[in-house]
N, C-alpha and C. Protein backbone atom coordinates (compact mmCIF):
# COMPACT_ATOMS: atom_id res chain seq x y z
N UNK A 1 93.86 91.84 59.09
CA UNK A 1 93.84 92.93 60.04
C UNK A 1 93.94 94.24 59.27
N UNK A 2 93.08 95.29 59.84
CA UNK A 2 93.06 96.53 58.96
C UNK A 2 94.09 97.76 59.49
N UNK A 3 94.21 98.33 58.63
CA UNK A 3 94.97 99.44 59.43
C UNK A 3 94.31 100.56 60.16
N UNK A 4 94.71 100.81 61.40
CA UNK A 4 94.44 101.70 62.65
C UNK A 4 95.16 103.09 62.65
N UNK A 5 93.96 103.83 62.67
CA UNK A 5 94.47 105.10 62.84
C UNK A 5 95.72 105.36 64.10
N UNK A 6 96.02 104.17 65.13
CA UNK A 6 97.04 104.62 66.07
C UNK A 6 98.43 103.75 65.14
N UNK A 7 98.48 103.82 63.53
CA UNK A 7 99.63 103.34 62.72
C UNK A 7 100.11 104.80 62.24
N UNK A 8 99.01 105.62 61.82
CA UNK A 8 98.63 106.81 61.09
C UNK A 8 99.60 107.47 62.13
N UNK A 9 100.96 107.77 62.44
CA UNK A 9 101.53 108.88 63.18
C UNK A 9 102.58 109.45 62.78
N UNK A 10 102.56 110.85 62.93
CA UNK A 10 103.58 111.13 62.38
C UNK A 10 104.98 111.65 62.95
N UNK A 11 105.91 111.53 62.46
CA UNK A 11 106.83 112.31 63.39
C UNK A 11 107.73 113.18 62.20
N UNK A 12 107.27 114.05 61.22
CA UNK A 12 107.94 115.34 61.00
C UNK A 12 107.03 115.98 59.84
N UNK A 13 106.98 117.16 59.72
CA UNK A 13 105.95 117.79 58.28
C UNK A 13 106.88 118.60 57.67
N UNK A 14 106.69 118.96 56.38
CA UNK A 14 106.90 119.86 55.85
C UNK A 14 106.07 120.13 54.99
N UNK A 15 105.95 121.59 54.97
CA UNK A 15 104.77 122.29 54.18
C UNK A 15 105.41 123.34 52.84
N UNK A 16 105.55 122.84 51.73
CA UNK A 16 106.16 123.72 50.38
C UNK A 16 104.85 124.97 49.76
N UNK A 17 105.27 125.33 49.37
CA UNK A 17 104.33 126.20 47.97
C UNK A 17 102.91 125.54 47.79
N UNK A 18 103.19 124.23 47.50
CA UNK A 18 101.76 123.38 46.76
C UNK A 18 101.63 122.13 47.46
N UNK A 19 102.48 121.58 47.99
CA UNK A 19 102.10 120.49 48.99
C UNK A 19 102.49 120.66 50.52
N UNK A 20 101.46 119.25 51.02
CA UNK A 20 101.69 119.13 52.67
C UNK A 20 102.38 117.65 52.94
N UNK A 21 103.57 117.79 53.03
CA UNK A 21 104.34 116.35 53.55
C UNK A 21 104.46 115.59 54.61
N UNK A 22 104.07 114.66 54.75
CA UNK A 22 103.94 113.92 56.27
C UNK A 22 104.68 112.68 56.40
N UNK A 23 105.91 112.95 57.07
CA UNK A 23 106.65 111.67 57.24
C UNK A 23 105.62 111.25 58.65
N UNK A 24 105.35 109.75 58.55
CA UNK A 24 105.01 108.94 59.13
C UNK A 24 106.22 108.19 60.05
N UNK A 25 105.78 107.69 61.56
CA UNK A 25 106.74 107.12 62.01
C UNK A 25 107.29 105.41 61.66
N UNK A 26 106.37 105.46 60.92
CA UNK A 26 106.73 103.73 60.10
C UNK A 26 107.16 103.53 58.77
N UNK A 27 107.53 105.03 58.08
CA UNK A 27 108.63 105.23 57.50
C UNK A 27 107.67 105.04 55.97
N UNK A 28 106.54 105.47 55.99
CA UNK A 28 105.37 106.08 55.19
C UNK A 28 106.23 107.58 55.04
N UNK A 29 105.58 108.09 53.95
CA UNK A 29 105.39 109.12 53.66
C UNK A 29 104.05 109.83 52.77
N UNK A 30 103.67 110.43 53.00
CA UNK A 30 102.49 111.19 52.60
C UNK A 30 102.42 112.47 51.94
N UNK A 31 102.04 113.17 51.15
CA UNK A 31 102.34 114.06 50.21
C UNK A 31 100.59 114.34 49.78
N UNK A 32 100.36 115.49 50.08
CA UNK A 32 98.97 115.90 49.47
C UNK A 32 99.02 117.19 49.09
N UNK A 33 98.35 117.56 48.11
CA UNK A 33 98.02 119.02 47.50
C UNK A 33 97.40 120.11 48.62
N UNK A 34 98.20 121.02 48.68
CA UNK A 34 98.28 122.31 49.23
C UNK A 34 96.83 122.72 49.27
N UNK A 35 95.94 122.60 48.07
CA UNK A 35 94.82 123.11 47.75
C UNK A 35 93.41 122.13 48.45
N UNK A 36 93.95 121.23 49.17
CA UNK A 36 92.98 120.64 50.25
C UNK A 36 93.10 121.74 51.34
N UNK A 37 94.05 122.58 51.42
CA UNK A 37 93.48 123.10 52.95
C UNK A 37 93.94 124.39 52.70
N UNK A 38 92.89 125.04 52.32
CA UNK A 38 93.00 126.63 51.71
C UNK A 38 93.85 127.20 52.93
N UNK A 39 93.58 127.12 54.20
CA UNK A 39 94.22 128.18 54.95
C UNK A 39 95.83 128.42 54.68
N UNK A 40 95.97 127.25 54.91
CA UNK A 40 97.62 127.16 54.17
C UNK A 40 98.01 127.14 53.11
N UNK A 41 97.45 126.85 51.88
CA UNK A 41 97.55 127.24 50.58
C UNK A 41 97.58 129.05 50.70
N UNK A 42 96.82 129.66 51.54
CA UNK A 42 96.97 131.47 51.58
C UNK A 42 98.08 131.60 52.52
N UNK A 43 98.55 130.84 53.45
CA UNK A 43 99.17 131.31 54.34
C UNK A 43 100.79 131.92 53.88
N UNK A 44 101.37 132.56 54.87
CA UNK A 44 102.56 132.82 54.70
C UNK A 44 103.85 131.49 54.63
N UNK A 45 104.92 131.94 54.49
CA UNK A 45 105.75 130.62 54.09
C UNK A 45 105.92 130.66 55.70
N UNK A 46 106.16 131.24 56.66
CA UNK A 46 106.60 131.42 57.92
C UNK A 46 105.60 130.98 58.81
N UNK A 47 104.34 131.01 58.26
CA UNK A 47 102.82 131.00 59.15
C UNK A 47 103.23 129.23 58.88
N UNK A 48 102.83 128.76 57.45
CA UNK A 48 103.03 127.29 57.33
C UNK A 48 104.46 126.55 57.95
N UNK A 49 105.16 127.42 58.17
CA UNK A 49 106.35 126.44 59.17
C UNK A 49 106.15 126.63 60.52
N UNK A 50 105.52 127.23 61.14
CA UNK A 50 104.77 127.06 62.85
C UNK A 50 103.99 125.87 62.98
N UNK A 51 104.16 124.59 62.86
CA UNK A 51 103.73 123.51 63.02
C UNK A 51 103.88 122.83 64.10
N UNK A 52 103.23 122.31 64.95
CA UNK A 52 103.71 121.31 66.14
C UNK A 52 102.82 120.34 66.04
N UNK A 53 103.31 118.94 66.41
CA UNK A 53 102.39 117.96 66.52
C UNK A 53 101.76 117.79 67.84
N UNK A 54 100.36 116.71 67.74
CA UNK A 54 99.39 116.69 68.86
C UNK A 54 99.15 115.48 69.05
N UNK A 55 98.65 115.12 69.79
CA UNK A 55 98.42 113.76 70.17
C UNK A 55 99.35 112.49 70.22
N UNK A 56 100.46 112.59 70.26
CA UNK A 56 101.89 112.01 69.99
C UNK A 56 102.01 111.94 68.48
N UNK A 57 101.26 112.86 67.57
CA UNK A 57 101.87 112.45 66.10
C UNK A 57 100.47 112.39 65.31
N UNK A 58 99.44 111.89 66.41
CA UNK A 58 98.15 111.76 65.34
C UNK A 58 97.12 112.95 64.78
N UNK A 59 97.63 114.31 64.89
CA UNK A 59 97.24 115.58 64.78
C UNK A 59 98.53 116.55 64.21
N UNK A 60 98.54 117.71 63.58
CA UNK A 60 99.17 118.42 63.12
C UNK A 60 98.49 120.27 62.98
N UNK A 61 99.22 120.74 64.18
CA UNK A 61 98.31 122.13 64.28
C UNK A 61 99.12 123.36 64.11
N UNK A 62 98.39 124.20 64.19
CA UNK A 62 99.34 125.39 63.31
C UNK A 62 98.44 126.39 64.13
N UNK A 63 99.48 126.84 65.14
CA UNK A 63 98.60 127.97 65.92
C UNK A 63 98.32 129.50 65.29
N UNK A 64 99.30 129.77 64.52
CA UNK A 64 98.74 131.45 64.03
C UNK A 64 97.82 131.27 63.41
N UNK A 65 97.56 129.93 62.38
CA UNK A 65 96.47 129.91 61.42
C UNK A 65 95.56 129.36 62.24
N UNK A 66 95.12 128.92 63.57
CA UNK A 66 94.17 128.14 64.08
C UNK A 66 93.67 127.00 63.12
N UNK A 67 94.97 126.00 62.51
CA UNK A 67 95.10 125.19 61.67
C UNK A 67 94.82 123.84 62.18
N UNK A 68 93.73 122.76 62.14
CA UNK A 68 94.20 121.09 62.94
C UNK A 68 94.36 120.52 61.47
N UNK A 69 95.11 119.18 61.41
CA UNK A 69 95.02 118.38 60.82
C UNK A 69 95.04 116.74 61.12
N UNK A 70 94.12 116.40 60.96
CA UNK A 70 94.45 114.54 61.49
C UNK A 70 95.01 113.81 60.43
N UNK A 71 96.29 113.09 60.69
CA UNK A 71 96.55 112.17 60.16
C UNK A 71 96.27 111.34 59.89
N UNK A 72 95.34 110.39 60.33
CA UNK A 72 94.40 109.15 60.32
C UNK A 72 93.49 109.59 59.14
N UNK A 73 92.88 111.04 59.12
CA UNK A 73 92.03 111.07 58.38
C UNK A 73 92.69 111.65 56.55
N UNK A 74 94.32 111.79 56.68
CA UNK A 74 94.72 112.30 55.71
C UNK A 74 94.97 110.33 54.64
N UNK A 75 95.22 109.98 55.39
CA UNK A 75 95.00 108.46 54.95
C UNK A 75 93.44 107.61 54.81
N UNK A 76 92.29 108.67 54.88
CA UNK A 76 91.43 108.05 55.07
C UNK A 76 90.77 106.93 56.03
N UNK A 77 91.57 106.77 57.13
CA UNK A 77 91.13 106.11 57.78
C UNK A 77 90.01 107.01 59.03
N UNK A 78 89.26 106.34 59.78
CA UNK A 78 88.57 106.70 61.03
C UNK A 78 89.42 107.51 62.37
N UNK A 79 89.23 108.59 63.06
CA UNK A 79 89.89 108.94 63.97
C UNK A 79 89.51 107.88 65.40
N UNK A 80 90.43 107.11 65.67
CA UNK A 80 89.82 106.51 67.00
C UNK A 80 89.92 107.54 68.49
């Protein structure tokens, strides 16, 4: 059995200097370079902590920056 983007969820982020952290609710964690997503690599430290999640966890958006992010797809998997 493969893994499903409805595994891919997250429930908390944090965003540093150079990376984007994604605790997962199955107790994954995820860690990617800042420099995948320029907007937030420029953004302010305050702009990158306005984060709320979407879809119960399977999205990550950032309204001042008009920021989405999918989780499913930060793992490479398919968005179902």
């Amino acid at each position: 059995m493969g893994i499903s983007s409805l595994s891919a969820v997250a429930r908390s982020v944090q965003v540093t200097d150079d990376q984007l952290q994604v605790q997962l609710k199955d107790a994954r964690s995820l860690v990617v370079p800042l420099v995948w997503f320029p907007t937030l690599l420029h953004a302010t430290a305050l702009e990158r902590q306005e984060w709320r999640l979407m879809g119960g966890g399977l999205g990550i958006h950032w309204e001042m920056l008009d920021e989405d992010i999918s989780v499913p797809r930060l793992l490479g998997l398919p968005c179902e």
